[in-house]
C-alpha atoms as a PDB file:
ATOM      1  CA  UNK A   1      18.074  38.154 -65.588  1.00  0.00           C
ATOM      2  CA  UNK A   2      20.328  35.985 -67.100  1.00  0.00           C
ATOM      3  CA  UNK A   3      22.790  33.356 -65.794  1.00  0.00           C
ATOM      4  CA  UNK A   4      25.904  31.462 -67.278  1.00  0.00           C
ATOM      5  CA  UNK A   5      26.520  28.208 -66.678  1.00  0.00           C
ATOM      6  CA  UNK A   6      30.310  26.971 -66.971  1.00  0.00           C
ATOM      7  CA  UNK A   7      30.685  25.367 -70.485  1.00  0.00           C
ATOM      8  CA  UNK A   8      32.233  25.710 -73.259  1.00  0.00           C
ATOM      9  CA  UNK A   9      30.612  27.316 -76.752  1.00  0.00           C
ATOM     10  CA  UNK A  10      27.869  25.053 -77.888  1.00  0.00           C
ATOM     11  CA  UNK A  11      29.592  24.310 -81.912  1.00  0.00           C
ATOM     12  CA  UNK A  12      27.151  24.381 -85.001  1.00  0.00           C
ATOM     13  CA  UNK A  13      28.051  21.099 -85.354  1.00  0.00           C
ATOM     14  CA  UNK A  14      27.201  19.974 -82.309  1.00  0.00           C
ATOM     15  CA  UNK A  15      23.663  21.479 -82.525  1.00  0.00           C
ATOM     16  CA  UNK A  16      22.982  20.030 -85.634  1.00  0.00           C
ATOM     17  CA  UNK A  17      24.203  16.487 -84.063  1.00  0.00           C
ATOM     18  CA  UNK A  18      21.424  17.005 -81.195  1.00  0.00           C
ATOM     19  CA  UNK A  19      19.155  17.314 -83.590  1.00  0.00           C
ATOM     20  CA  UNK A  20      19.455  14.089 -85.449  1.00  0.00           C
ATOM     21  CA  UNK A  21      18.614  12.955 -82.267  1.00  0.00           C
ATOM     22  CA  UNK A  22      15.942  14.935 -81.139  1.00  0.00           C
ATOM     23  CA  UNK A  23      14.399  14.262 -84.407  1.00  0.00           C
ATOM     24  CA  UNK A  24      14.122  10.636 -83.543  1.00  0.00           C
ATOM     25  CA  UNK A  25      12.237  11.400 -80.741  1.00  0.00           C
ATOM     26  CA  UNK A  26       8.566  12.480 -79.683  1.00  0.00           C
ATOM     27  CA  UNK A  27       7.735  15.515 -80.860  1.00  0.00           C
ATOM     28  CA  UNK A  28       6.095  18.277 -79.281  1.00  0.00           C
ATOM     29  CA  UNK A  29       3.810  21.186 -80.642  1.00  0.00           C
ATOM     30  CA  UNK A  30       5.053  24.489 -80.218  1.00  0.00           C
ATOM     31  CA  UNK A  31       2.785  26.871 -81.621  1.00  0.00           C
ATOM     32  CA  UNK A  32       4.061  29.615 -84.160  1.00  0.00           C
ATOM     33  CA  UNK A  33       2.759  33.241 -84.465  1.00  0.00           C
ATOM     34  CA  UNK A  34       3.853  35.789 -87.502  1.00  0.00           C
ATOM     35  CA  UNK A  35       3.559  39.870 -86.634  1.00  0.00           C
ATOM     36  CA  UNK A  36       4.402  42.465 -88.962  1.00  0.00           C
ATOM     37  CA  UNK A  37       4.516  45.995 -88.871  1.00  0.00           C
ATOM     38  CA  UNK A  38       6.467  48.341 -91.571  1.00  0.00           C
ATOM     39  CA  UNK A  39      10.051  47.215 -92.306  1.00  0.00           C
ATOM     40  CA  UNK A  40       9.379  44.500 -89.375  1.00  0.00           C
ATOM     41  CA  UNK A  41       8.535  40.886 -89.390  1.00  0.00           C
ATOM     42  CA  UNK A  42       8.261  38.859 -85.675  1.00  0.00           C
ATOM     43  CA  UNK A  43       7.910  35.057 -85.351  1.00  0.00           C
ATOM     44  CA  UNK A  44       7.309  34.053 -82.088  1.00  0.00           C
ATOM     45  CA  UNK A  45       6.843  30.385 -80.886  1.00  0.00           C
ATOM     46  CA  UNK A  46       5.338  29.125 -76.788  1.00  0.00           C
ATOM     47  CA  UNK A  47       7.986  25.899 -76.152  1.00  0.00           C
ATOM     48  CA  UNK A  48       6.665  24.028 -73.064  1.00  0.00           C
ATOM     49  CA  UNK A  49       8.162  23.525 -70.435  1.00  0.00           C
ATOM     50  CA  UNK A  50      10.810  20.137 -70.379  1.00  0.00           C
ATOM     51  CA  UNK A  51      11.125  20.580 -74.286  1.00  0.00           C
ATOM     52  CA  UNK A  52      14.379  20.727 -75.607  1.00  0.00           C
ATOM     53  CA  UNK A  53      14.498  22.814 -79.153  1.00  0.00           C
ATOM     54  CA  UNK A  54      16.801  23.933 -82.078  1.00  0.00           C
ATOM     55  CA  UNK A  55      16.774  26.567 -84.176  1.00  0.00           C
ATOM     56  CA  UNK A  56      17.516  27.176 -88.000  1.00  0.00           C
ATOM     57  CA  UNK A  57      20.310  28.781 -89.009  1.00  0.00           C
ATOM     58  CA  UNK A  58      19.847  32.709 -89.488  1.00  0.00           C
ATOM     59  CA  UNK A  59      21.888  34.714 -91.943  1.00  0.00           C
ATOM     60  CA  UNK A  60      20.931  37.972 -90.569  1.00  0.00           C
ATOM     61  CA  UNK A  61      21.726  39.738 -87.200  1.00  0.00           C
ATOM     62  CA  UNK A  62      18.773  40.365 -85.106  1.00  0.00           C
ATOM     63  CA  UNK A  63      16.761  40.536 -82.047  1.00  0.00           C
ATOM     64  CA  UNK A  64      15.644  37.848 -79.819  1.00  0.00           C
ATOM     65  CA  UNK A  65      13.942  38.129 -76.326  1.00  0.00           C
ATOM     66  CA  UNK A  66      12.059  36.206 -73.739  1.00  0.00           C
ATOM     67  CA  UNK A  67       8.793  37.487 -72.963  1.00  0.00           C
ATOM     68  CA  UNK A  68       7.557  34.885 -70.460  1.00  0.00           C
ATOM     69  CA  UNK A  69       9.477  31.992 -68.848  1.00  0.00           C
ATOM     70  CA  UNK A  70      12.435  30.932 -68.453  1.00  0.00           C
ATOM     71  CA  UNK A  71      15.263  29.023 -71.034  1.00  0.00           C
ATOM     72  CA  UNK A  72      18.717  27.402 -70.660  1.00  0.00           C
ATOM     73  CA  UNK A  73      19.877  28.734 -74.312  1.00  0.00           C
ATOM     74  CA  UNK A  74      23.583  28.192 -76.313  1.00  0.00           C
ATOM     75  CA  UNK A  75      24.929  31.741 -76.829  1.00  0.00           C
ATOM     76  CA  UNK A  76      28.584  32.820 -77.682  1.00  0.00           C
ATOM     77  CA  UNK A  77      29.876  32.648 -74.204  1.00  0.00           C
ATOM     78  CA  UNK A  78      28.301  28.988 -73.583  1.00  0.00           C
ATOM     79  CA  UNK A  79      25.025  28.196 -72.091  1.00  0.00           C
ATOM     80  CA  UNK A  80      22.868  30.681 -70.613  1.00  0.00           C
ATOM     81  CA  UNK A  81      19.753  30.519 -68.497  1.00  0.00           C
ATOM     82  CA  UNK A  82      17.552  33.548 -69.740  1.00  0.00           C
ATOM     83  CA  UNK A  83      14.575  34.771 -67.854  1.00  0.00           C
ATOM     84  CA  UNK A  84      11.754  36.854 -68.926  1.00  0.00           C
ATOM     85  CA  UNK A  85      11.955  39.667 -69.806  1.00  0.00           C
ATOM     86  CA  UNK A  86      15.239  39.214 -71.748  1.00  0.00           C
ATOM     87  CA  UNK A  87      16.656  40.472 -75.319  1.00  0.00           C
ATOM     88  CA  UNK A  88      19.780  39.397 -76.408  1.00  0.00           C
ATOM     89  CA  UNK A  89      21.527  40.075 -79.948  1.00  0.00           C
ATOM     90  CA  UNK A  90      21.645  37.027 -82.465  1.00  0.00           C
ATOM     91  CA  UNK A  91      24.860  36.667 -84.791  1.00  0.00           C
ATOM     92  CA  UNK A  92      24.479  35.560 -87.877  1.00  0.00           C
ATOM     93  CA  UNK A  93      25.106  32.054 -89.089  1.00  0.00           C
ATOM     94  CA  UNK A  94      23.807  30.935 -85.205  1.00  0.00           C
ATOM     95  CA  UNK A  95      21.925  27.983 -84.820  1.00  0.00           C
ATOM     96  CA  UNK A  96      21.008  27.432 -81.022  1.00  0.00           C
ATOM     97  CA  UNK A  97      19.671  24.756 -79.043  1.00  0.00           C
ATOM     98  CA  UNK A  98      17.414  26.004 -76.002  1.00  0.00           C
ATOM     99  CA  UNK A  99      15.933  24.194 -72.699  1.00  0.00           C
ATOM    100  CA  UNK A 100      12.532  25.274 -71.333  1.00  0.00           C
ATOM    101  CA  UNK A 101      12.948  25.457 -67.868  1.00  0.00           C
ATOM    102  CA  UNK A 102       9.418  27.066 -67.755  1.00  0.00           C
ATOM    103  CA  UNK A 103       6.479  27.709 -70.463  1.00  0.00           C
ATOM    104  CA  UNK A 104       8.527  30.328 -72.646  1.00  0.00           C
ATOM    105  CA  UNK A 105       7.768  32.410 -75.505  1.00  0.00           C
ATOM    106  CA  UNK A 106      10.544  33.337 -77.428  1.00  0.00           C
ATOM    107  CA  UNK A 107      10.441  35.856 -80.262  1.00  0.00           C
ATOM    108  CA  UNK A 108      12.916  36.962 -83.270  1.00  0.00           C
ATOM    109  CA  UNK A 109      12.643  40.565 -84.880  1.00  0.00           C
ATOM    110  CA  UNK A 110      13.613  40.842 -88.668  1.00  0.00           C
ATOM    111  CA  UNK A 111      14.030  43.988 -90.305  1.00  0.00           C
ATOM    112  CA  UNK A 112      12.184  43.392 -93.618  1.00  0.00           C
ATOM    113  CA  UNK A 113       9.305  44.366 -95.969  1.00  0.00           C
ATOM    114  CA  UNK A 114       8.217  40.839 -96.461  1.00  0.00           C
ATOM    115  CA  UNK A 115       5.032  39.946 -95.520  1.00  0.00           C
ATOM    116  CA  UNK A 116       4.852  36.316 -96.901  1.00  0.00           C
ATOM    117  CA  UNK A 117       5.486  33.877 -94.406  1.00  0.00           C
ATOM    118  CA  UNK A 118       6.993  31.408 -97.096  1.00  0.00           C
ATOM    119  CA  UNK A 119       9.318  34.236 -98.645  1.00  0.00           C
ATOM    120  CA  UNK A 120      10.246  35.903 -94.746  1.00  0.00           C
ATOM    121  CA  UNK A 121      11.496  32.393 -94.346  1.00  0.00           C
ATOM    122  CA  UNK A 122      13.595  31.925 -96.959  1.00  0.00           C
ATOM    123  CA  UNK A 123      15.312  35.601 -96.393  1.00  0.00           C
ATOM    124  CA  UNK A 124      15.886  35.100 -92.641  1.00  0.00           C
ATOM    125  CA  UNK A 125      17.140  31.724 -92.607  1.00  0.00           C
ATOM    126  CA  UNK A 126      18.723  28.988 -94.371  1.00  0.00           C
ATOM    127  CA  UNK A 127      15.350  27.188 -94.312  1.00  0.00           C
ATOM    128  CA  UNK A 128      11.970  27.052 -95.847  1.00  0.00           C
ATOM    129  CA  UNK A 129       8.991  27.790 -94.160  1.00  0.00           C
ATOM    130  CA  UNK A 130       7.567  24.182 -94.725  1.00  0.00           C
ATOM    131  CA  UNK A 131      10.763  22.407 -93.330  1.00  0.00           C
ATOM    132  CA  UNK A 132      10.680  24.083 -89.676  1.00  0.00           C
ATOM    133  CA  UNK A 133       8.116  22.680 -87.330  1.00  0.00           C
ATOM    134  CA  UNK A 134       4.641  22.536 -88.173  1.00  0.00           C
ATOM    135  CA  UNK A 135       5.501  22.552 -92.174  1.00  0.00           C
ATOM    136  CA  UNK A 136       4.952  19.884 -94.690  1.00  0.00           C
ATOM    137  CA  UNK A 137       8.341  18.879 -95.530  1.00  0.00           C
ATOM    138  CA  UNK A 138       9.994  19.310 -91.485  1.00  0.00           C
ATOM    139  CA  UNK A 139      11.470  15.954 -90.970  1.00  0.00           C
ATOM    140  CA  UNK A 140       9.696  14.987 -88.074  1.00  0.00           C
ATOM    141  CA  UNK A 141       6.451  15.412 -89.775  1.00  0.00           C
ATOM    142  CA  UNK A 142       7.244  13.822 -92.730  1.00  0.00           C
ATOM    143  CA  UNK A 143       8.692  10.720 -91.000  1.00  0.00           C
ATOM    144  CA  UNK A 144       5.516  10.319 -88.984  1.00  0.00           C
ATOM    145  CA  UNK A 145       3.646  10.061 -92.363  1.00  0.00           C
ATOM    146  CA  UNK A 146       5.839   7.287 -93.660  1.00  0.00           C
ATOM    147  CA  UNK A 147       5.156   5.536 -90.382  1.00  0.00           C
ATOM    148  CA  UNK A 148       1.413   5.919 -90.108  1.00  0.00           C
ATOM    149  CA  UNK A 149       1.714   4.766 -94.082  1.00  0.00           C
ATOM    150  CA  UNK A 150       3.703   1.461 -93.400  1.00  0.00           C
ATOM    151  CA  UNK A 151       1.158   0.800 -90.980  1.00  0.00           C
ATOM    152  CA  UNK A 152      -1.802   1.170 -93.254  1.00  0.00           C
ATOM    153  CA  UNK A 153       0.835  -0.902 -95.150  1.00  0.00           C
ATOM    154  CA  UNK A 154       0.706  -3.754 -93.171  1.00  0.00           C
ATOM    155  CA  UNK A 155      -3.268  -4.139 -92.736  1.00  0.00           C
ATOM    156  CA  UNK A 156      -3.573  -4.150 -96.996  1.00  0.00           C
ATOM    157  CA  UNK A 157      -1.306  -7.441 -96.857  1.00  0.00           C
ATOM    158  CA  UNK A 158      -2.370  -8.807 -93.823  1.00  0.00           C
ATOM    159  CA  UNK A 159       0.737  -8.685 -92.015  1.00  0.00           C
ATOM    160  CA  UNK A 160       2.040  -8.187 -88.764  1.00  0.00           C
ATOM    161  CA  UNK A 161       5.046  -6.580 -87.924  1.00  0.00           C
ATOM    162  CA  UNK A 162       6.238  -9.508 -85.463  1.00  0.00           C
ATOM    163  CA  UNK A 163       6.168 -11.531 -88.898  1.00  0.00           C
ATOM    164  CA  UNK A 164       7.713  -8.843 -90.826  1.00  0.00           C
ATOM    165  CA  UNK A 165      10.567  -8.874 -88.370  1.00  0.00           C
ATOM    166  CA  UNK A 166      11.056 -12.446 -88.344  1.00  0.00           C
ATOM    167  CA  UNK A 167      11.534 -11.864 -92.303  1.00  0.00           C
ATOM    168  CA  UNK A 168      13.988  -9.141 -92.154  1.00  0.00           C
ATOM    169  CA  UNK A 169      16.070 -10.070 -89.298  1.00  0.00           C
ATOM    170  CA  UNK A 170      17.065 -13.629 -90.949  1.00  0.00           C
ATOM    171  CA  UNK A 171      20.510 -13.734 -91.668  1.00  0.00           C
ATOM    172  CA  UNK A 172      20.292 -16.450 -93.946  1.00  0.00           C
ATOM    173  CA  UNK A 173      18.730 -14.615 -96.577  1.00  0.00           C
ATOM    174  CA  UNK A 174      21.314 -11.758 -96.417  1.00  0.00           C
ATOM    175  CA  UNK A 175      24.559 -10.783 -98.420  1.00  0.00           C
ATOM    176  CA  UNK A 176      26.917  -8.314 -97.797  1.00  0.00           C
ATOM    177  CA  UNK A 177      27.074  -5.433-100.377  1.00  0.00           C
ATOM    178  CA  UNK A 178      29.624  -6.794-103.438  1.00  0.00           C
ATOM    179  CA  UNK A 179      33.206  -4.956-103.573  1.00  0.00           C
ATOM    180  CA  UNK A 180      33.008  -1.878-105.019  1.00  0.00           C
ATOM    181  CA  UNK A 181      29.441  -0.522-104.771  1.00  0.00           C
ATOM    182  CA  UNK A 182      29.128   2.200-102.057  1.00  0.00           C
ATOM    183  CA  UNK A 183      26.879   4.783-102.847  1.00  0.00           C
ATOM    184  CA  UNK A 184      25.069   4.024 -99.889  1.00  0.00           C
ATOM    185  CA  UNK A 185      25.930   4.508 -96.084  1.00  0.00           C
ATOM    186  CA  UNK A 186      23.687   2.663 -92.760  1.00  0.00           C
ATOM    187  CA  UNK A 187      22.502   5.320 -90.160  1.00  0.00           C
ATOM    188  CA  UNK A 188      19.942   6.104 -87.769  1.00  0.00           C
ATOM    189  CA  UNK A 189      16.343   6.353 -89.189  1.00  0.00           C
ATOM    190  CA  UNK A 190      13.678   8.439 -88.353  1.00  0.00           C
ATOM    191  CA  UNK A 191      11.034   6.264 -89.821  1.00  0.00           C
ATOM    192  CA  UNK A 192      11.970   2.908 -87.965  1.00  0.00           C
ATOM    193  CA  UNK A 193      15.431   1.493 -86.611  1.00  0.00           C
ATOM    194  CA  UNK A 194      18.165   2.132 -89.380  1.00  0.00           C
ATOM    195  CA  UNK A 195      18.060   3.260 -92.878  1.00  0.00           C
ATOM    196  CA  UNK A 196      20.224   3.884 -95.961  1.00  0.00           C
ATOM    197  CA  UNK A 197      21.704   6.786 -97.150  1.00  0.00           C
ATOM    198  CA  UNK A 198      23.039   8.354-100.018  1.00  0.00           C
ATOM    199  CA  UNK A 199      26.577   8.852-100.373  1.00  0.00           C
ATOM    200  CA  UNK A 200      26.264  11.794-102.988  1.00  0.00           C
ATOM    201  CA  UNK A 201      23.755  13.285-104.613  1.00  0.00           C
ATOM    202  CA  UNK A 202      21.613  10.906-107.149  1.00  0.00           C
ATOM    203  CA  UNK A 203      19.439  11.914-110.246  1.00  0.00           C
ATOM    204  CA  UNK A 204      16.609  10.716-111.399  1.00  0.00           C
ATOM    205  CA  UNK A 205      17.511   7.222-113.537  1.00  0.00           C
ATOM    206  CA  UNK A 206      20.702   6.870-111.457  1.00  0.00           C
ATOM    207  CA  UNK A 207      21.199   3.197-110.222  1.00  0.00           C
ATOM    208  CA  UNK A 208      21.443   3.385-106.346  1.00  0.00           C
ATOM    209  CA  UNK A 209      22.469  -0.513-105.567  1.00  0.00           C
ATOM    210  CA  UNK A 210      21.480  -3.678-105.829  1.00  0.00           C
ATOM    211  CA  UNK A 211      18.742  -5.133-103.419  1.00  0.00           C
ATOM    212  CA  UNK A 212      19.061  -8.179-104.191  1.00  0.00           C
ATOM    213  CA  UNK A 213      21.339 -10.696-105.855  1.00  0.00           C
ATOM    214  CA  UNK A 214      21.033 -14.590-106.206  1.00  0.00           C
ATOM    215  CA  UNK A 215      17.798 -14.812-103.739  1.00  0.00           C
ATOM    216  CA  UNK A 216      20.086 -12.711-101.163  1.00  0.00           C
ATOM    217  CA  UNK A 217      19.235  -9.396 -99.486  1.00  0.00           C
ATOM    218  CA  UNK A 218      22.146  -7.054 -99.629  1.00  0.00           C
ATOM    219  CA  UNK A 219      22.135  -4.491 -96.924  1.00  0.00           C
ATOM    220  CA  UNK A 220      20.250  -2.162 -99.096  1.00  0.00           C
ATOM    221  CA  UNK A 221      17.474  -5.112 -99.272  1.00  0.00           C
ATOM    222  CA  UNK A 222      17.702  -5.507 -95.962  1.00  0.00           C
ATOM    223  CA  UNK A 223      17.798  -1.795 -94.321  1.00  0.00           C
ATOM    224  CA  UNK A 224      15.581   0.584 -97.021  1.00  0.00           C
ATOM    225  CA  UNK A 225      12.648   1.749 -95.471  1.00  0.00           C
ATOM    226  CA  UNK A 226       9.121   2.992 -96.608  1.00  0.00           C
ATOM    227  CA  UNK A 227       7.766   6.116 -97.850  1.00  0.00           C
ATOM    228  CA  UNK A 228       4.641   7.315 -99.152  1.00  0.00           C
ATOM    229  CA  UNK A 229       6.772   9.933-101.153  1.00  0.00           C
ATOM    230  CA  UNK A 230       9.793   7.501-101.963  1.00  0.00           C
ATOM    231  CA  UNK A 231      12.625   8.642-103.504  1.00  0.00           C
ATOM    232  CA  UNK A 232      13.807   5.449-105.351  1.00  0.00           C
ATOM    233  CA  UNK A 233      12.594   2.216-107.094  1.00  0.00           C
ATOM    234  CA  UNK A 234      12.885  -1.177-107.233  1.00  0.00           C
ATOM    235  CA  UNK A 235      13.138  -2.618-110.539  1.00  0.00           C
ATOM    236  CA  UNK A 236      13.269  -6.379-112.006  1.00  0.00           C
ATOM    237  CA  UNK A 237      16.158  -7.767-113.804  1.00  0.00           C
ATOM    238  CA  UNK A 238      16.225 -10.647-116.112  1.00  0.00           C
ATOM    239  CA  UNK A 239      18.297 -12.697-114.399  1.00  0.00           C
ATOM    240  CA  UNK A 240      16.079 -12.446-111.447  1.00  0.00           C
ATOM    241  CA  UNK A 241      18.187  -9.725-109.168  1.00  0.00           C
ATOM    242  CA  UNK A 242      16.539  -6.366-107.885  1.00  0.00           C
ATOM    243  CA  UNK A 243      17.953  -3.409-108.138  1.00  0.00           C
ATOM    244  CA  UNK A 244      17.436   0.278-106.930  1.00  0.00           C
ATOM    245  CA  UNK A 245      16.741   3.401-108.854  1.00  0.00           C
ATOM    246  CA  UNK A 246      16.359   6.837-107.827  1.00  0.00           C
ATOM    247  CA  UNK A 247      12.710   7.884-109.073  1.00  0.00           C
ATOM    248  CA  UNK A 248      13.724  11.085-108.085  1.00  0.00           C
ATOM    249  CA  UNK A 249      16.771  13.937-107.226  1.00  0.00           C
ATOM    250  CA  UNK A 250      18.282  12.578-103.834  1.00  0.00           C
ATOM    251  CA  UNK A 251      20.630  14.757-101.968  1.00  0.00           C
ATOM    252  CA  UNK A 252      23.781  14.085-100.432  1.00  0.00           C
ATOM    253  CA  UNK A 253      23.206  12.152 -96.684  1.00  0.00           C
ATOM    254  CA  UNK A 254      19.222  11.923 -98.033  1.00  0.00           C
ATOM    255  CA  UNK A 255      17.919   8.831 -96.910  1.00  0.00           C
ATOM    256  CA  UNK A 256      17.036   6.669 -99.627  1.00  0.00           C
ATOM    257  CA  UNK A 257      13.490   4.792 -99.602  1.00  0.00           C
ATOM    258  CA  UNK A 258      10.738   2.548-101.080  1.00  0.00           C
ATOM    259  CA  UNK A 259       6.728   2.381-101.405  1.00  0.00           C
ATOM    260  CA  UNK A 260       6.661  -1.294 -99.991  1.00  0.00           C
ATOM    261  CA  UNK A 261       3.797  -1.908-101.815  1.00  0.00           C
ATOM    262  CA  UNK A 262       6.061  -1.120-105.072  1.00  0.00           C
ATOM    263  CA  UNK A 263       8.241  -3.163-103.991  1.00  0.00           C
ATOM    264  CA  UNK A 264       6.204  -6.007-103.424  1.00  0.00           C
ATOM    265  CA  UNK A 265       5.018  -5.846-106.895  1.00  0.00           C
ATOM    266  CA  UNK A 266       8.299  -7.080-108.605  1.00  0.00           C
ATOM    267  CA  UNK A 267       9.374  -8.845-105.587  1.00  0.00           C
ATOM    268  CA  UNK A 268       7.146  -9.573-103.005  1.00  0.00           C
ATOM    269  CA  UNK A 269       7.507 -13.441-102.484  1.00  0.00           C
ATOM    270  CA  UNK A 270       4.401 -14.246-103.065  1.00  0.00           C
ATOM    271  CA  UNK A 271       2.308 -11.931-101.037  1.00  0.00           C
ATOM    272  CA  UNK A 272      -0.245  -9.555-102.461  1.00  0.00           C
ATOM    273  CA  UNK A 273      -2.918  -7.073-100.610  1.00  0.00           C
ATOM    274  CA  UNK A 274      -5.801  -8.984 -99.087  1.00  0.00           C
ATOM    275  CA  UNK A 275      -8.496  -9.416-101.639  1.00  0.00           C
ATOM    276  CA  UNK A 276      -6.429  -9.809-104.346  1.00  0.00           C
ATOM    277  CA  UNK A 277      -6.587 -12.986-106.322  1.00  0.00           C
ATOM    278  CA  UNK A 278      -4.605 -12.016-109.625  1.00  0.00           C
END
């Protein structure tokens, strides 16, 4: 059984704008199963009921089909509630964004000889295996890291975060980015609040921006946020400014970020980790 409600095509980018901001929300566990069986691979996933979901993008046509429950899905013609039992054809390049009405279990059949789960991904979408959900680089998993690490953060200096907000948020001690420098770009964070973003792609050695100039946060000062794999560094001048450096390749609309305990070390007015009397 399947229904369609009145709306128009769901875009690519649209999809991929829902999930910036499903990404900044509570996540959910939706368990994963692999099945193979000569020339075929299956991945089926259980999404519970309420939970809103997005696929990768597939390069491959293939099946897909409902085996229990029931799922408001994007399709070609618009949205579409599917019931189980339900198989509908996947185009390639498609990158859908589903409803659970009910418990469902929804499963995509591959035609390959791959067996490893890392490799199958890699072939059948535009992916890795450790980005989607559950793996160690998916976005949501790696942003709950880098906030369970700022809060281990905060205990090692004795802070609070009501006190580390009171720092941050004073406009006194902030600057606005000098004429010319815009590698970076303010967005939406999925580790806390806002963050800053990389313009273009960086290497390794590249200077990102300054942090901070004349005893003055500039926006990057003010808006990078931790990591416990950071992707840039802050580094001393002589004159007494900070500056950023990528420690590491940063893509293109990457968001750029800082150990805060680095930081701290060349800049951290004053305050060191509790026990520390150096």
């Amino acid at each position: 059984m399947s229904d369609v409600v009145e709306t128009s095509p769901v875009t690519l980018d649209q999809v991929v704008a829902l999930e910036r901001e499903i990404q900044r929300l509570p996540q959910v566990d939706c368990p994963v199963r692999h099945y193979f069986a000569p020339g075929m691979a299956a991945r089926e996933m259980t999404i519970p009921a309420g939970v809103v979901i997005t696929g990768a993008v597939h390069r491959h046509e293939h099946l897909c089909t409902v085996s229990k429950g029931r799922i408001l899905v994007s399709t070609d013609e618009g949205m579409k509630e599917l019931a189980a039992p339900c198989t509908i054809v996947s185009k390639p390049g498609a990158k859908r964004v589903g409803y659970a009405i009910e418990e469902t279990v929804w499963t995509t059949y591959h035609a390959t000889d791959t067996t490893d789960i890392d490799q199958l991904i890699e072939e059948i979408t535009e992916s890795t295996s450790a980005e989607l959900i559950g793996g160690a680089n998916n976005v949501q998993a790696r942003a709950q890291r880098d906030r369970e690490d700022y809060s281990r953060f905060l205990v090692e200096y004795g802070l609070t975060q009501e006190y580390v907000s009171l720092l941050v948020e004073n406009e006194l001690d902030q600057i606005q980015m000098p004429h010319g420098i815009d590698t970076l770009v303010r967005g939406a964070s999925l580790i806390a609040g806002y963050g800053m973003f990389a313009r273009d792609a960086l290497s390794d050695g590249d200077l990102i921006a300054p942090v901070r100039i004349d005893d003055k946060r500039t926006p990057a000062g003010r808006f990078i946020n931790h990591s416990v794999n950071p992707n840039c560094r802050f580094v001393a001048m002589p004159n007494g400014d900070l500056m950023a450096y990528a420690c590491k390749s940063i893509g293109m609309g990457d968001e750029v970020t800082v150990d805060y305990r680095q930081a701290m070390q060349v800049n951290g007015a004053g305050f060191k980790p509790l026990g520390d009397k150096s």
